[in-house]
Structure formats: structure tokens, C-alpha cells
Protein backbone atom coordinates (compact mmCIF):
# COMPACT_ATOMS: atom_id res chain seq x y z
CA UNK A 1 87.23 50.71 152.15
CA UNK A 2 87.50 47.18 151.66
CA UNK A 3 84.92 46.51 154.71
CA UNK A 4 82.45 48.79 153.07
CA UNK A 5 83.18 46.74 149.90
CA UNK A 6 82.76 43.67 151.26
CA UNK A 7 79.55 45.37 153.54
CA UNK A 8 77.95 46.61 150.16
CA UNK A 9 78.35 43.27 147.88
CA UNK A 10 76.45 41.35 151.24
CA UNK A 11 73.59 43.39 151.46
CA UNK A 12 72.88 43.28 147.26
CA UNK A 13 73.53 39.73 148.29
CA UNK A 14 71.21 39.97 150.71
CA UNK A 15 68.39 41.82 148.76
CA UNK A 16 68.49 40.49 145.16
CA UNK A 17 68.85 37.46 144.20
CA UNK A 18 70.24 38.10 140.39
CA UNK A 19 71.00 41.03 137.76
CA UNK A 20 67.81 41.44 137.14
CA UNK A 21 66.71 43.92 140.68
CA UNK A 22 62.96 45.06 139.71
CA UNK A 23 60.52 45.67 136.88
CA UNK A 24 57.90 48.47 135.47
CA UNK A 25 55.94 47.77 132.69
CA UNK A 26 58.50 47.19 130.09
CA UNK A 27 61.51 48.63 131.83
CA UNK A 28 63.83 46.66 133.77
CA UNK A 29 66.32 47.74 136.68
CA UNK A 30 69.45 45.99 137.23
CA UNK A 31 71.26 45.46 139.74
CA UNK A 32 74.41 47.23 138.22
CA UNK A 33 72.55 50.37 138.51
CA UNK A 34 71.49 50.28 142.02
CA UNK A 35 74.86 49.56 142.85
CA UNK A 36 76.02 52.77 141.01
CA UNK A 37 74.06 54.48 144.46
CA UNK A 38 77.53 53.26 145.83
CA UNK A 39 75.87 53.59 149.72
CA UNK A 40 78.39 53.58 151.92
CA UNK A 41 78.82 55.10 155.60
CA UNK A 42 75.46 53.40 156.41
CA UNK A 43 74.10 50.84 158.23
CA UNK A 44 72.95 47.58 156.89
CA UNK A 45 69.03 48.58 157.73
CA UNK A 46 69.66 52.39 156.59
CA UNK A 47 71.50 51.43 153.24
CA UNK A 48 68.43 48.88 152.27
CA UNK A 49 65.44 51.44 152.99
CA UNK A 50 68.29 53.93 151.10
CA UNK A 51 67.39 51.26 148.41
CA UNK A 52 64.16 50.43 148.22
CA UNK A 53 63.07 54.27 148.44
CA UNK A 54 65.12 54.35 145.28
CA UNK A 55 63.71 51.67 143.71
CA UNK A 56 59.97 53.16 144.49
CA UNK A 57 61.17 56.40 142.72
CA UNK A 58 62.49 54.31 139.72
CA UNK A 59 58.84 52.56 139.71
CA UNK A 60 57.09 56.19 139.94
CA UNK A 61 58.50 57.66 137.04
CA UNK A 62 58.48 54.58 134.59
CA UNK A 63 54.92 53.89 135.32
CA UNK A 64 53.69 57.55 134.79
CA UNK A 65 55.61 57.35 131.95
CA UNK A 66 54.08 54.80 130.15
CA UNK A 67 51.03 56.10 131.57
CA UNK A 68 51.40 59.77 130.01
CA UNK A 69 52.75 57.89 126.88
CA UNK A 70 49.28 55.50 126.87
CA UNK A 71 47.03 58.15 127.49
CA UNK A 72 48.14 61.58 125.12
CA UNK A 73 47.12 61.84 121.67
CA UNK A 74 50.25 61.32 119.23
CA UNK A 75 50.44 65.38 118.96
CA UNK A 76 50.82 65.94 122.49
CA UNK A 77 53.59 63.27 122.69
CA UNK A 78 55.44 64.81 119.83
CA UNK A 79 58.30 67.06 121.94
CA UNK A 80 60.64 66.96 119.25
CA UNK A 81 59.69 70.82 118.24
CA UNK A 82 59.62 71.99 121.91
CA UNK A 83 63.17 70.27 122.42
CA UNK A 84 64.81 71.85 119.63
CA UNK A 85 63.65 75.31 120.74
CA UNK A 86 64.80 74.52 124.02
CA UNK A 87 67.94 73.19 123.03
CA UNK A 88 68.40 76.83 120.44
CA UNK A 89 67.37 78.55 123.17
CA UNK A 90 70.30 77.19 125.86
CA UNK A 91 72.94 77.29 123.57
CA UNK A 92 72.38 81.39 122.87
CA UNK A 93 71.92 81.96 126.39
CA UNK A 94 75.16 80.41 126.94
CA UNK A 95 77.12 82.01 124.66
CA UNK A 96 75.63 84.96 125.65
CA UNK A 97 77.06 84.40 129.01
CA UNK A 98 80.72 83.70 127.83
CA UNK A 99 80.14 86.67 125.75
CA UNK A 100 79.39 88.86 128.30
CA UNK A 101 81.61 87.77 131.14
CA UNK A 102 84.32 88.15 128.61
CA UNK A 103 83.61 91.87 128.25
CA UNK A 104 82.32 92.91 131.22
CA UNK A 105 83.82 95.97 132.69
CA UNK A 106 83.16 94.99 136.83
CA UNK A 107 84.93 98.48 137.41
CA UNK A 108 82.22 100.80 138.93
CA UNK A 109 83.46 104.61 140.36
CA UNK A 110 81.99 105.96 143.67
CA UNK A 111 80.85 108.66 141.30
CA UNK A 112 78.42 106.03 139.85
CA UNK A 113 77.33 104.67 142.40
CA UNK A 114 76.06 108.24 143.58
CA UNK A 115 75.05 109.43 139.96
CA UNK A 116 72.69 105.91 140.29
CA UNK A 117 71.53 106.37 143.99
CA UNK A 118 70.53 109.92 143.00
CA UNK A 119 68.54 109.66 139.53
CA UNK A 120 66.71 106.50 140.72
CA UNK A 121 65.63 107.49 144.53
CA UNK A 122 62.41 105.21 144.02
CA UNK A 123 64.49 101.75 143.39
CA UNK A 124 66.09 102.33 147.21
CA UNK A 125 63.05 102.82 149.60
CA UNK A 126 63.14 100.65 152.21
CA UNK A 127 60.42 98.53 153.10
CA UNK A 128 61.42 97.33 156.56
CA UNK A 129 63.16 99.61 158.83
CA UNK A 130 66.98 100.22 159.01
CA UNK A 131 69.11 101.00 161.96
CA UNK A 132 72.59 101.45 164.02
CA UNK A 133 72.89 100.70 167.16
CA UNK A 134 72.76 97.97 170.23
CA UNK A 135 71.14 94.44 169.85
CA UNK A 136 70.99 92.73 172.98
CA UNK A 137 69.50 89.60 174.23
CA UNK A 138 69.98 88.27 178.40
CA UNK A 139 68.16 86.05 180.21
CA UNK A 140 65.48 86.95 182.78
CA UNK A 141 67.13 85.34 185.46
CA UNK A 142 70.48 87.31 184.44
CA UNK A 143 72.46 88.69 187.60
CA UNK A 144 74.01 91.53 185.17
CA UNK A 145 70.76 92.11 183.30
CA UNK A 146 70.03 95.71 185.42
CA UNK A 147 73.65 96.58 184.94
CA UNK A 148 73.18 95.89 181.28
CA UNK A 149 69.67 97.73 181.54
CA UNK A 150 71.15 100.48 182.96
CA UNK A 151 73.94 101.26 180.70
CA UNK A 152 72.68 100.22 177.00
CA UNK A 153 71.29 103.45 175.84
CA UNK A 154 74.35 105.31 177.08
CA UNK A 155 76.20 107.28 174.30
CA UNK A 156 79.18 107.32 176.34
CA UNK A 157 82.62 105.33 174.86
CA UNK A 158 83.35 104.22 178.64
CA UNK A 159 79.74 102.64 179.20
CA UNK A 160 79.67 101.19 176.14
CA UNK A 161 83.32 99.20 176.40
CA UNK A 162 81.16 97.58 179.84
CA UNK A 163 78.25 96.96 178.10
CA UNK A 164 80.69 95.41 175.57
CA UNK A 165 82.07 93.48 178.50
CA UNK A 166 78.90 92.23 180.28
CA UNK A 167 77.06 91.54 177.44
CA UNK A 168 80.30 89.19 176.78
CA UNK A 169 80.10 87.41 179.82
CA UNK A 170 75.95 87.25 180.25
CA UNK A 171 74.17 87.72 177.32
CA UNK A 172 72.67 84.94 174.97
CA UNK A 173 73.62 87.03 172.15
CA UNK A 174 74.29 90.57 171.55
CA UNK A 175 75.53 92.49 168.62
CA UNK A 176 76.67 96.13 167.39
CA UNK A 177 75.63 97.25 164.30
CA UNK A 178 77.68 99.85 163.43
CA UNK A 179 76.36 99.55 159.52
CA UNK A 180 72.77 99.75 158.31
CA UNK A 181 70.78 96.58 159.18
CA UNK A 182 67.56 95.79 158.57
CA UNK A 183 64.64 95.59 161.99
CA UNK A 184 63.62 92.16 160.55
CA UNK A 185 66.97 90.70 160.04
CA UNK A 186 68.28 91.51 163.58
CA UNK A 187 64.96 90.30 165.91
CA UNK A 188 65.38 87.30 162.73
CA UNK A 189 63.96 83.97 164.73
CA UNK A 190 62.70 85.65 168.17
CA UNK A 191 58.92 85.58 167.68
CA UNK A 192 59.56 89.46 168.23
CA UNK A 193 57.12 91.76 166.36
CA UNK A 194 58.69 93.63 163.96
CA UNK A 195 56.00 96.14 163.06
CA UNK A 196 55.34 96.58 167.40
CA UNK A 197 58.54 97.32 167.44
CA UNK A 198 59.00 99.82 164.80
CA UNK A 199 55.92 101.99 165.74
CA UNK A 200 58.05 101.87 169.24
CA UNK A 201 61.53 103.44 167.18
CA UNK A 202 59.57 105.56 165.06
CA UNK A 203 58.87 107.55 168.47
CA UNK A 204 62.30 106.99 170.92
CA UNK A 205 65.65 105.40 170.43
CA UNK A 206 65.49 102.14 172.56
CA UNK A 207 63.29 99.00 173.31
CA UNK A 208 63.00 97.06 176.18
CA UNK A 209 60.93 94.45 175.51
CA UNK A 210 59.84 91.01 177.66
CA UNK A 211 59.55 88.04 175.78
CA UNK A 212 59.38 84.25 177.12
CA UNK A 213 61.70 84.45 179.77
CA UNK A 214 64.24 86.79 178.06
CA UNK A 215 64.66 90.58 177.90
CA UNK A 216 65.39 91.70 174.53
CA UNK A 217 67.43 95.24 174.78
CA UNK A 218 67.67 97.30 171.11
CA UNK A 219 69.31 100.58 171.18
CA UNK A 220 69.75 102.71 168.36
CA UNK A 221 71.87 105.30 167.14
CA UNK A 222 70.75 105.87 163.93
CA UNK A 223 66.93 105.16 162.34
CA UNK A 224 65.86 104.75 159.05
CA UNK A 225 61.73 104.44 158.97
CA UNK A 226 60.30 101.87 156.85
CA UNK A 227 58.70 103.47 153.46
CA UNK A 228 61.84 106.65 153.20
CA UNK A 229 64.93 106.47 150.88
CA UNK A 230 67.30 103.85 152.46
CA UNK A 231 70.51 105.44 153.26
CA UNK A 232 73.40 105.25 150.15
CA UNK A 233 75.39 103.71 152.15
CA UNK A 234 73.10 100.73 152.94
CA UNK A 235 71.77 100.48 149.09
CA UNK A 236 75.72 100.31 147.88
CA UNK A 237 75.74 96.82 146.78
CA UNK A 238 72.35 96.82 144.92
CA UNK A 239 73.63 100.08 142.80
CA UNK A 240 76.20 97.97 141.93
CA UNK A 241 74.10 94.87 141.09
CA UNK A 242 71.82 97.31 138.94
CA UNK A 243 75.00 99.23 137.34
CA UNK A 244 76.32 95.70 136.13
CA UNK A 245 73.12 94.15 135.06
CA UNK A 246 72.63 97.50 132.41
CA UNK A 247 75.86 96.91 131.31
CA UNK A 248 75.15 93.15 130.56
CA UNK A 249 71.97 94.18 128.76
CA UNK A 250 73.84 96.53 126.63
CA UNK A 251 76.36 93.95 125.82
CA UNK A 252 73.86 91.71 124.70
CA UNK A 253 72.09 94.28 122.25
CA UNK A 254 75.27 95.48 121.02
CA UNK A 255 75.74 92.05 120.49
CA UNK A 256 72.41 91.44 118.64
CA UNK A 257 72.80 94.60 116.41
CA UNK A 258 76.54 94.35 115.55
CA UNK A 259 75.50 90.74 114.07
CA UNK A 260 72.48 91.63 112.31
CA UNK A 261 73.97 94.50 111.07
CA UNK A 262 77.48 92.61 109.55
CA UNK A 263 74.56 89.68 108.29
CA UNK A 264 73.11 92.45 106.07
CA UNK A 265 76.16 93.70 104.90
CA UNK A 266 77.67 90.23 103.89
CA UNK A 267 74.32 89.36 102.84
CA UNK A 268 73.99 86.27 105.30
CA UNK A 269 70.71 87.91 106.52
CA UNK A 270 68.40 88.99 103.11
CA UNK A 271 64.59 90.61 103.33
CA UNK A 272 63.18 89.33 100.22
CA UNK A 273 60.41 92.37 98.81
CA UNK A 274 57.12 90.91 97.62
């Protein structure tokens, strides 16, 4: 630590020569507040472009600054009302937070989540397609890859505990989905085709597909086309995210109407009649 110290105080040394570090229009940068950076773990040549990309920035926003402050008319400078609505506007949305995470029942019964699932069926259709089953990806040049081609549509435990096995030993990457998972998310990254290869599951349970010098291997057990209700299994954690957020909202507007109405009675809120 003391190095570094030492390190740091040298190369301010180095680069300024007093307090005084640079200059924009009226506005001045010391030294004392580059130093605040506090660079360390850097090299000498690192820490001073660290520094003089920071000093640019400072420059940037002083000189458009006094440029915005130059150039718009006295109204359009005036911020004070937008601030203070801003500022009103913050401090109810926080204590509407605190009020709500106070009071928020997190509790939801599997008899909601179904009640949900089935009176909103057109919040859960699924726009990409969903499967179970066998993700595989192996190398061209593979010695096991016609063992694994051989075996990865089986349905049988046995084959599948060596698939399990050889994909272990000689694939790039391989996975089992044994929950719902999206087509997109599990080709994620492999140039693959999603839409090729979902007009390929909506008509047969596998894919073997050639793609720059790999064989890609998908094998499903279950299928979910894209544009049909996702399964409720699948959509479990989005019920719940819906559930909660129409509880917050009726927090908040019990909220709103239990203070409105105790400001009429106590006469801290008064309509005056014309």
C-alpha cells in the first residue's frame, strides 16, 4: 500500500505541476480532486491516460455547460419548478415503497397460481417455442459422435445413462432439460436458426443439424409450439410476479383513499363550493 502511495504521489508529481490541475471557462480542477480517482493497481502509463480521459470528461461537461447556460433564454434555464416536482415526486415513490414492502403479503397458494393461469390464458402464450428433452453439441471430428447419434432419441433409461456418459466425455456441451426451456435460449450463441428449427419440431421430435464443423443433436420429449398457451408449469414464476404486482397496486390505492378519505374527515383536505 505504501508503494502504491508512494507510486500515486510520483505520477501527480509527474503530471501537474501545482494544485491548480486544469481549467474550463470559469471552473477550475484541482488536483485534490483528481487524486480522489485514488488509481491504484495500474501502471504508470495506464493510470495517466486513466487521468487525462478524466480530465477530458471534466472539460466536456463544464464547457456544454456554460454553453447551454450562454445560449437558453432565462425561462428555459429556470429548473427550479421541474426540480421540485421531481424531488415531490421521489420522495412519494419512496415512501410508497417502504409502505408497501412493509405490508406485502409474498404468500401466494398453488390455488392462485392456477385460479391466475386459468382466467388470464392470453398473458401466457408463448412466443418462442418451449421444450423437454436432449441438447447436445460434439464436434465433427468426434470418435463417439455416431454412438451419440445413434442413441440420443432413445426413450430408453439404459441408453440415456450412456448418452449421459459419452456426451460427458466428448461433447462440447450438452444439457437435459427436464423443465420447460425456451428454443431460443438453448441454441442461445450458435448462429443456429431458431425459426428452421422449429418448423423442423413442429413436425418430428429430434434435429440433427450440421453447422461449422459441429453437429448439433436436440431431442425432445415434450413440445410446446410457439403462439399456444405455455405450459403452467413453465409460466409459474410470472403468475407470481403478476399476483404480487396487483397486490402492490392495491396497497398503493388503499393507501391513496384511506388518506384522502381521513383528510376529509379531519378537514386537512377541504373543497371550497363557488
Amino acid at each position: 500500500m505504501l508503494v502504491a502511495a508512494i507510486s500515486s504521489c510520483r505520477l501527480y508529481d509527474s503530471l501537474f505541476k501545482g494544485d491548480v490541475v486544469a481549467r474550463a471557462g470559469r471552473d477550475v480542477l484541482y488536483r485534490s480532486d483528481v487524486e480522489a480517482l485514488n488509481i491504484t493497481g495500474f501502471s504508470p502509463e495506464d493510470s495517466a491516460r486513466i487521468v487525462e480521459r478524466y480530465i477530458v470528461s471534466w472539460a466536456k461537461s463544464r464547457l456544454l455547460l456554460d454553453m447551454a447556460q450562454s445560449q437558453l433564454s432565462k425561462a428555459d434555464r429556470d429548473v427550479e419548478a421541474q426540480l421540485e416536482e421531481y424531488r415531490q415526486q421521489l420522495l412519494v415513490y419512496r415512501y410508497e415503497q417502504q409502505y408497501v414492502e412493509q405490508r406485502l403479503d409474498t404468500a401466494v397458494t398453488d390455488q392462485e397460481y392456477m385460479d391466475f393461469y386459468e382466467a388470464n390464458p392470453a398473458s401466457f402464450v408463448t412466443h418462442v417455442p418451449l421444450m423437454k428433452g436432449w441438447y447436445i453439441k460434439v464436434s465433427d471430428d468426434s470418435p463417439n459422435l455416431n454412438p451419440i447419434k445413434s442413441i440420443y432419441r432413445s426413450r430408453v433409461e439404459e441408453d440415456r445413462d450412456r448418452l449421459g456418459q459419452l456426451c460427458y466425455t466428448s461433447a462440447e456441451k450438452y444439457y437435459f432439460f427436464e423443465d420447460w426451456v425456451g428454443l431460443d435460449a438453448v441454441v442461445e450463441g450458435t448462429g443456429l436458426d431458431v425459426q428452421e428449427l422449429a418448423r423442423v419440431l413442429d413436425n418430428r421430435s429430434f434435429i440433427e443439424k450440421n453447422f461449422l464443423g459441429y453437429t448439433y443433436l436436440i431431442s425432445v420429449d415434450d413440445y410446446v409450439p410457439a403462439g399456444s398457451l405455455a405450459p403452467y408449469e413453465y409460466c409459474r414464476e410470472r403468475i407470481r410476479n403478476h399476483i404480487l404486482n396487483r397486490r402492490k397496486q392495491e396497497l398503493i390505492a388503499s393507501l391513496e383513499r384511506n388518506l384522502l378519505n381521513d383528510a376529509i374527515v379531519s378537514e386537512k383536505f377541504v373543497i371550497y363550493s363557488r
